[in-house]
N, C-alpha and C. Protein backbone atom coordinates (compact mmCIF):
# COMPACT_ATOMS: atom_id res chain seq x y z
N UNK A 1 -46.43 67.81 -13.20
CA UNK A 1 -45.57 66.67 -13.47
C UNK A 1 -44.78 66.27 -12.22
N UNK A 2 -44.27 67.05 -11.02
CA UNK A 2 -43.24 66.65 -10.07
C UNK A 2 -44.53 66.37 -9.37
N UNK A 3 -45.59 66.57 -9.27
CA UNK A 3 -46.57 66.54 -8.23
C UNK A 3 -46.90 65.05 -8.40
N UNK A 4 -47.09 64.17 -9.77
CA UNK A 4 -47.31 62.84 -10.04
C UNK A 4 -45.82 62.04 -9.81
N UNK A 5 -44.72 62.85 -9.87
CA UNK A 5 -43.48 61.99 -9.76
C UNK A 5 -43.57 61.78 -7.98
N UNK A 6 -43.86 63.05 -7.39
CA UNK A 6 -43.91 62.48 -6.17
C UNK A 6 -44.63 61.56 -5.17
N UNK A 7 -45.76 61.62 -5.86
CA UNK A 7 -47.25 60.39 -5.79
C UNK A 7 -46.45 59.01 -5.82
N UNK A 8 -45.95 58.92 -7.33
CA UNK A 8 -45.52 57.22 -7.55
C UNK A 8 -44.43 56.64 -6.77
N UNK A 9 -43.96 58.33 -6.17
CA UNK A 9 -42.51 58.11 -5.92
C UNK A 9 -42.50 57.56 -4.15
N UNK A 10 -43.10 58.32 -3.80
CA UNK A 10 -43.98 57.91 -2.03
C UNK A 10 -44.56 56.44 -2.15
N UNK A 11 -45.71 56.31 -3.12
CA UNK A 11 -46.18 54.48 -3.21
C UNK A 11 -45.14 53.66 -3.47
N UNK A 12 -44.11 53.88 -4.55
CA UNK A 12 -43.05 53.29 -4.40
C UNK A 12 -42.31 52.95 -3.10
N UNK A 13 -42.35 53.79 -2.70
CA UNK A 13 -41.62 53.36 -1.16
C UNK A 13 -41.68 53.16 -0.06
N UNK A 14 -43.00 53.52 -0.11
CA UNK A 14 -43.86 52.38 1.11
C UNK A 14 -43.92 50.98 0.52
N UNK A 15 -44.61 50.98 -0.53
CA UNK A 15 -44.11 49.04 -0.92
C UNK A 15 -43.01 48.74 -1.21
N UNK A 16 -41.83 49.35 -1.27
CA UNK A 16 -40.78 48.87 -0.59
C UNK A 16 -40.60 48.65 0.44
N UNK A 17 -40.73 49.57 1.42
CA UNK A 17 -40.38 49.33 2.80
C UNK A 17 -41.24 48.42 3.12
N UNK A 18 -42.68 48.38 3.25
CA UNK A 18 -43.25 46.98 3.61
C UNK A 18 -43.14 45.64 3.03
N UNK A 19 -42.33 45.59 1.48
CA UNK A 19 -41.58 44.64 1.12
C UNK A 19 -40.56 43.87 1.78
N UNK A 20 -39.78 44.82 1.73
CA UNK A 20 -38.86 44.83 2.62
C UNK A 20 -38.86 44.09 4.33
N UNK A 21 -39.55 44.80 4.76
CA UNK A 21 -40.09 44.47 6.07
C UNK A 21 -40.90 43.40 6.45
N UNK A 22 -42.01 43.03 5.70
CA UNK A 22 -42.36 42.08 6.00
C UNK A 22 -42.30 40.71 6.08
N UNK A 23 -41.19 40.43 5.78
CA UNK A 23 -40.88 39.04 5.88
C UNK A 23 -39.92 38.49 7.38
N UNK A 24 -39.47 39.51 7.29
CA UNK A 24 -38.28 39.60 8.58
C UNK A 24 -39.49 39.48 9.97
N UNK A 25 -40.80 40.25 9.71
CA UNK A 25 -41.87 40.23 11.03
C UNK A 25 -42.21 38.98 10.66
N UNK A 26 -42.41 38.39 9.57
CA UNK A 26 -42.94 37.02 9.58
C UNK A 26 -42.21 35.88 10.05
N UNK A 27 -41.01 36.07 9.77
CA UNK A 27 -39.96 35.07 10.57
C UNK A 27 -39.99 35.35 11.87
N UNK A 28 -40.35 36.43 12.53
CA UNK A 28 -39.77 37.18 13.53
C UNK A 28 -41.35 36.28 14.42
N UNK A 29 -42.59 36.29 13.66
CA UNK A 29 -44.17 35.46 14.22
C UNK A 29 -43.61 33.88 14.05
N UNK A 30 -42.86 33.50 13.75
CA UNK A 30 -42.71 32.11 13.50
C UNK A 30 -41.39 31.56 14.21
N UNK A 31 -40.74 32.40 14.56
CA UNK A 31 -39.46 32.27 15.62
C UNK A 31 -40.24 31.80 16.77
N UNK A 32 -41.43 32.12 17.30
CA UNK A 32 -42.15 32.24 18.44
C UNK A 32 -43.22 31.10 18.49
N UNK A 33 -43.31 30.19 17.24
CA UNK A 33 -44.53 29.57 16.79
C UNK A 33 -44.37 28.52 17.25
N UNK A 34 -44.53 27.21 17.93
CA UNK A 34 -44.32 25.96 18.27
C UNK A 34 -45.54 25.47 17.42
N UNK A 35 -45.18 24.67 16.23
CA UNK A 35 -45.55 23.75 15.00
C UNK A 35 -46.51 23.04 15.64
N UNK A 36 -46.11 22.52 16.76
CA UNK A 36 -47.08 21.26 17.64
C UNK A 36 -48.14 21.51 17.97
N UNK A 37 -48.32 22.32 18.50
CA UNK A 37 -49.38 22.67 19.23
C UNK A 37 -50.76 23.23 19.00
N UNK A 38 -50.53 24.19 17.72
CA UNK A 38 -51.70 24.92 17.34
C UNK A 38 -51.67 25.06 15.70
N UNK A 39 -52.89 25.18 15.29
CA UNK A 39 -53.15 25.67 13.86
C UNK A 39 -52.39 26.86 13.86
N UNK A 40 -51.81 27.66 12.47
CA UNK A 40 -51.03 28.66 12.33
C UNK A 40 -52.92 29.93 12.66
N UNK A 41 -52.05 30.82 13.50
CA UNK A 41 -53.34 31.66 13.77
C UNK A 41 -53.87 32.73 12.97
N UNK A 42 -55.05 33.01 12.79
CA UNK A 42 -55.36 34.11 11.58
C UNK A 42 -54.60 35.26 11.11
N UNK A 43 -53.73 35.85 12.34
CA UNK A 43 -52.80 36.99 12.07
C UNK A 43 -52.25 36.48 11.27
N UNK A 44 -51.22 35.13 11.24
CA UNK A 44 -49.98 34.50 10.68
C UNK A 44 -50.43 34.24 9.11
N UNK A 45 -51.98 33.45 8.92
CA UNK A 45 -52.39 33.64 7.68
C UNK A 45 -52.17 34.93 6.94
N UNK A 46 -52.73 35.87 7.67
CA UNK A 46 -53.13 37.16 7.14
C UNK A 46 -51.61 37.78 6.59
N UNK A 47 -50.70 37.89 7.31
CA UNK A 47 -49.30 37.75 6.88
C UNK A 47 -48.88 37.12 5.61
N UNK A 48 -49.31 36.28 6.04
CA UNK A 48 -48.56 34.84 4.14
C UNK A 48 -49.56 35.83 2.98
N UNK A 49 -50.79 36.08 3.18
CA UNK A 49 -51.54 36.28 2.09
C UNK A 49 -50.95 38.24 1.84
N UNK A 50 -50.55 38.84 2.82
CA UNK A 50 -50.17 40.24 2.40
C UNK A 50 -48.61 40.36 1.90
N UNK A 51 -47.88 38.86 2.55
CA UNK A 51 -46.77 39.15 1.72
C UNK A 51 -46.71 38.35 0.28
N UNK A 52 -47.83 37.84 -0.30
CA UNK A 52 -47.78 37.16 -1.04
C UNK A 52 -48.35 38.75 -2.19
N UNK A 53 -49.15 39.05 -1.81
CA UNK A 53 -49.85 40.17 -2.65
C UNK A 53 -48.92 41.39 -2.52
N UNK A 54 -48.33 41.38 -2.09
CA UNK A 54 -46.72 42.93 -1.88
C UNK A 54 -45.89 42.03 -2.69
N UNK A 55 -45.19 40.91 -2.77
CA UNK A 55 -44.34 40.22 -3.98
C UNK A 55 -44.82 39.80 -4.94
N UNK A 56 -46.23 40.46 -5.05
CA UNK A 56 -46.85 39.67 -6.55
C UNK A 56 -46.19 40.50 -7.62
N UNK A 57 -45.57 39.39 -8.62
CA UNK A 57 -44.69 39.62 -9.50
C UNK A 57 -45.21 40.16 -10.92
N UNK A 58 -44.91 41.45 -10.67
CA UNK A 58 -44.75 42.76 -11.60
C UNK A 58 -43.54 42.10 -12.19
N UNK A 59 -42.46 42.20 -11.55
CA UNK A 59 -41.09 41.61 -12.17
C UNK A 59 -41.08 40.41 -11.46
N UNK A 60 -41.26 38.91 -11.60
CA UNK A 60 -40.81 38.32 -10.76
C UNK A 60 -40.13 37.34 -10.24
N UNK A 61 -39.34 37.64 -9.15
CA UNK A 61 -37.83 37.43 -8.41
C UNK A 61 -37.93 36.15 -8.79
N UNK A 62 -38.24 35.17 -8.79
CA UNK A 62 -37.54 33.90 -9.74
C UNK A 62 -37.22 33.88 -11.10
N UNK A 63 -37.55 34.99 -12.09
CA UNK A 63 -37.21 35.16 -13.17
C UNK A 63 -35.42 35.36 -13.47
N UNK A 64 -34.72 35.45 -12.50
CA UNK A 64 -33.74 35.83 -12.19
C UNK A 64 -33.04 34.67 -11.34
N UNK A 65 -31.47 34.37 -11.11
CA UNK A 65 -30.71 34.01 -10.83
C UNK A 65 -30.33 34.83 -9.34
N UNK A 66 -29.89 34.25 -8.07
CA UNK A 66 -29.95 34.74 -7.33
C UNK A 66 -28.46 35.12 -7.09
N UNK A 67 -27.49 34.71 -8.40
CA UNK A 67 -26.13 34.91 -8.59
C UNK A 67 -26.53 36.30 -8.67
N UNK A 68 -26.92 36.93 -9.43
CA UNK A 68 -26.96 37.95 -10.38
C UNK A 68 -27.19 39.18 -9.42
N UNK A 69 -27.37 38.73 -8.30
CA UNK A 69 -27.58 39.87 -7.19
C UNK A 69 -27.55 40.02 -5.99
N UNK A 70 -26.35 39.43 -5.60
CA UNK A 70 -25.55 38.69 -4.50
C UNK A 70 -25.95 40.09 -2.96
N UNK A 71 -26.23 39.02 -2.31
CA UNK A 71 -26.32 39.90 -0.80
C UNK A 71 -27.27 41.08 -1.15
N UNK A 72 -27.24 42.46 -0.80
CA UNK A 72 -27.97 43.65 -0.44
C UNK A 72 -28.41 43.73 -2.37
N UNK A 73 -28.20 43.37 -2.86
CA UNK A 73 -28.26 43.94 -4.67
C UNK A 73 -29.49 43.36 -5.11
N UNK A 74 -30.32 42.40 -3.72
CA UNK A 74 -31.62 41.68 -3.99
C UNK A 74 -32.71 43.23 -3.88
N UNK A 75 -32.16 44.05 -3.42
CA UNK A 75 -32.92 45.38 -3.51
C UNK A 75 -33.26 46.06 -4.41
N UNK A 76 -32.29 45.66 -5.27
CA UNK A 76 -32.42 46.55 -7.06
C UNK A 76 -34.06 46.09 -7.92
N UNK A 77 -34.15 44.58 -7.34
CA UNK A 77 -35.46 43.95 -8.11
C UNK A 77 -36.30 44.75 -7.31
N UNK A 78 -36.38 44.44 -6.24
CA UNK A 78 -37.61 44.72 -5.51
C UNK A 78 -37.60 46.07 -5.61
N UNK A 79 -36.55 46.88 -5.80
CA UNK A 79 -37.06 48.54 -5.67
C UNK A 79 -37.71 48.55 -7.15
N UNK A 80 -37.26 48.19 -8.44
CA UNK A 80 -37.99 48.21 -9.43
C UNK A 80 -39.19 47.89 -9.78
N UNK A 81 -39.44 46.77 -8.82
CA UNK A 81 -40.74 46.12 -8.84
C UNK A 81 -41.98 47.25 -7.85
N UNK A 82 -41.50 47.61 -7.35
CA UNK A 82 -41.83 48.72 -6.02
C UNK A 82 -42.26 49.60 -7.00
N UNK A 83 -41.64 50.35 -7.87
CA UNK A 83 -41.23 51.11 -8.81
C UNK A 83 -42.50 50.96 -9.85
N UNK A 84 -42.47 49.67 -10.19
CA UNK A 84 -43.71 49.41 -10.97
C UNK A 84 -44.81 49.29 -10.44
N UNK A 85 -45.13 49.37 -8.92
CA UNK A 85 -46.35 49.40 -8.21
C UNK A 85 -47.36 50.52 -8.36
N UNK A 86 -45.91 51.44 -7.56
CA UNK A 86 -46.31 52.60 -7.65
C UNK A 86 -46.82 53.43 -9.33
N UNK A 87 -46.18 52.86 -10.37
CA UNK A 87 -46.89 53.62 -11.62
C UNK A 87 -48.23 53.14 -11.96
N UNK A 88 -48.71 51.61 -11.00
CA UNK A 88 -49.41 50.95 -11.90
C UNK A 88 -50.74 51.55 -10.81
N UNK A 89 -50.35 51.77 -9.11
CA UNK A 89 -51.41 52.49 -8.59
C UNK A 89 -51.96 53.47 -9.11
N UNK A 90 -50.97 54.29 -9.08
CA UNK A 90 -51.45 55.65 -9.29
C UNK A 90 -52.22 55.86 -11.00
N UNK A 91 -51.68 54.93 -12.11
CA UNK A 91 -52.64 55.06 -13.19
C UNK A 91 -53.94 54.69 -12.64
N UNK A 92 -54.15 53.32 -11.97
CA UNK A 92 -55.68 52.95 -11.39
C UNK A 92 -55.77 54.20 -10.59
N UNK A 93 -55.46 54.61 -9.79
CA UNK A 93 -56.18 55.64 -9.38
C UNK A 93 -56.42 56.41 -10.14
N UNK A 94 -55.95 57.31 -11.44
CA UNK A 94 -55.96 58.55 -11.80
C UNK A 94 -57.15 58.25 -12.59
N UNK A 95 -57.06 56.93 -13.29
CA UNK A 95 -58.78 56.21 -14.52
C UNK A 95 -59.63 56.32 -13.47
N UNK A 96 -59.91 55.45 -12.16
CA UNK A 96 -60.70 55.55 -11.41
C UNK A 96 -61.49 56.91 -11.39
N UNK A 97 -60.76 57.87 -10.56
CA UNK A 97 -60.87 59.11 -10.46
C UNK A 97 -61.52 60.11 -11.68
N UNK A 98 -60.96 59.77 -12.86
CA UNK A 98 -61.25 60.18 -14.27
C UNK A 98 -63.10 59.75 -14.79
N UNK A 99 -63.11 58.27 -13.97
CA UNK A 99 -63.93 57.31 -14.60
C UNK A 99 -65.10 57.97 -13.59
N UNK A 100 -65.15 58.13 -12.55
CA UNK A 100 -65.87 58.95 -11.17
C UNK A 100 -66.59 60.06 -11.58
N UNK A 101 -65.71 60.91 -11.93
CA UNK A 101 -65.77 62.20 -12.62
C UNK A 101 -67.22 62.24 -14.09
N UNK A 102 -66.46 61.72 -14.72
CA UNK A 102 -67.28 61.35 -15.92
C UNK A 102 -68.84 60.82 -15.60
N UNK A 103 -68.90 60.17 -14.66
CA UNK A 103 -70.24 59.18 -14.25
C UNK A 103 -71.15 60.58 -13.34
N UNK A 104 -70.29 61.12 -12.70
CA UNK A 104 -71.37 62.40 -12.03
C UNK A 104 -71.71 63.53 -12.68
């Protein structure tokens, strides 16, 4: 049982932290971007589409009032949502794994 709490508990918090993180590098690719000049480049795509799939809403953040969680308290969603990543990996993994098993 602590061995699966610590599984969900690690995926949890790497998709937090790359939650977290990735938007700030994306502003951080677009601070640098001059609009004029060039198509947005495949990295920058590749960005929109991984932070779009890391905030895909398990819980999601427009369901909510942005009163309701003023400054740093925008962390509570996203760690929950993080939270729900991690239970929903590790079940796909554990059926996967189960489902693997069974077939050999």
């Amino acid at each position: 049982m602590l061995k699966k709490t610590a599984i969900i508990g690690l995926i949890a918090i790497i998709h937090f932290a790359l939650c977290v993180g990735i938007v700030p590098g994306t502003m951080t690719l677009v601070a640098g971007y001059d609009a004029g000049s060039q198509a947005p480049s495949a990295f920058f795509r590749l960005l929109v589409v991984v932070t779009m799939v890391l905030h895909y809403p398990i819980i999601s953040l427009a369901l909510y009032s942005r009163d309701w969680f003023p400054g740093n308290w925008v962390y509570v969603p996203v760690g929950i949502n993080s939270l729900l990543w991690g239970i929903a990996l590790y079940i796909g993994g554990a059926v996967y794994l189960k489902l693997r098993r069974r077939r050999n």
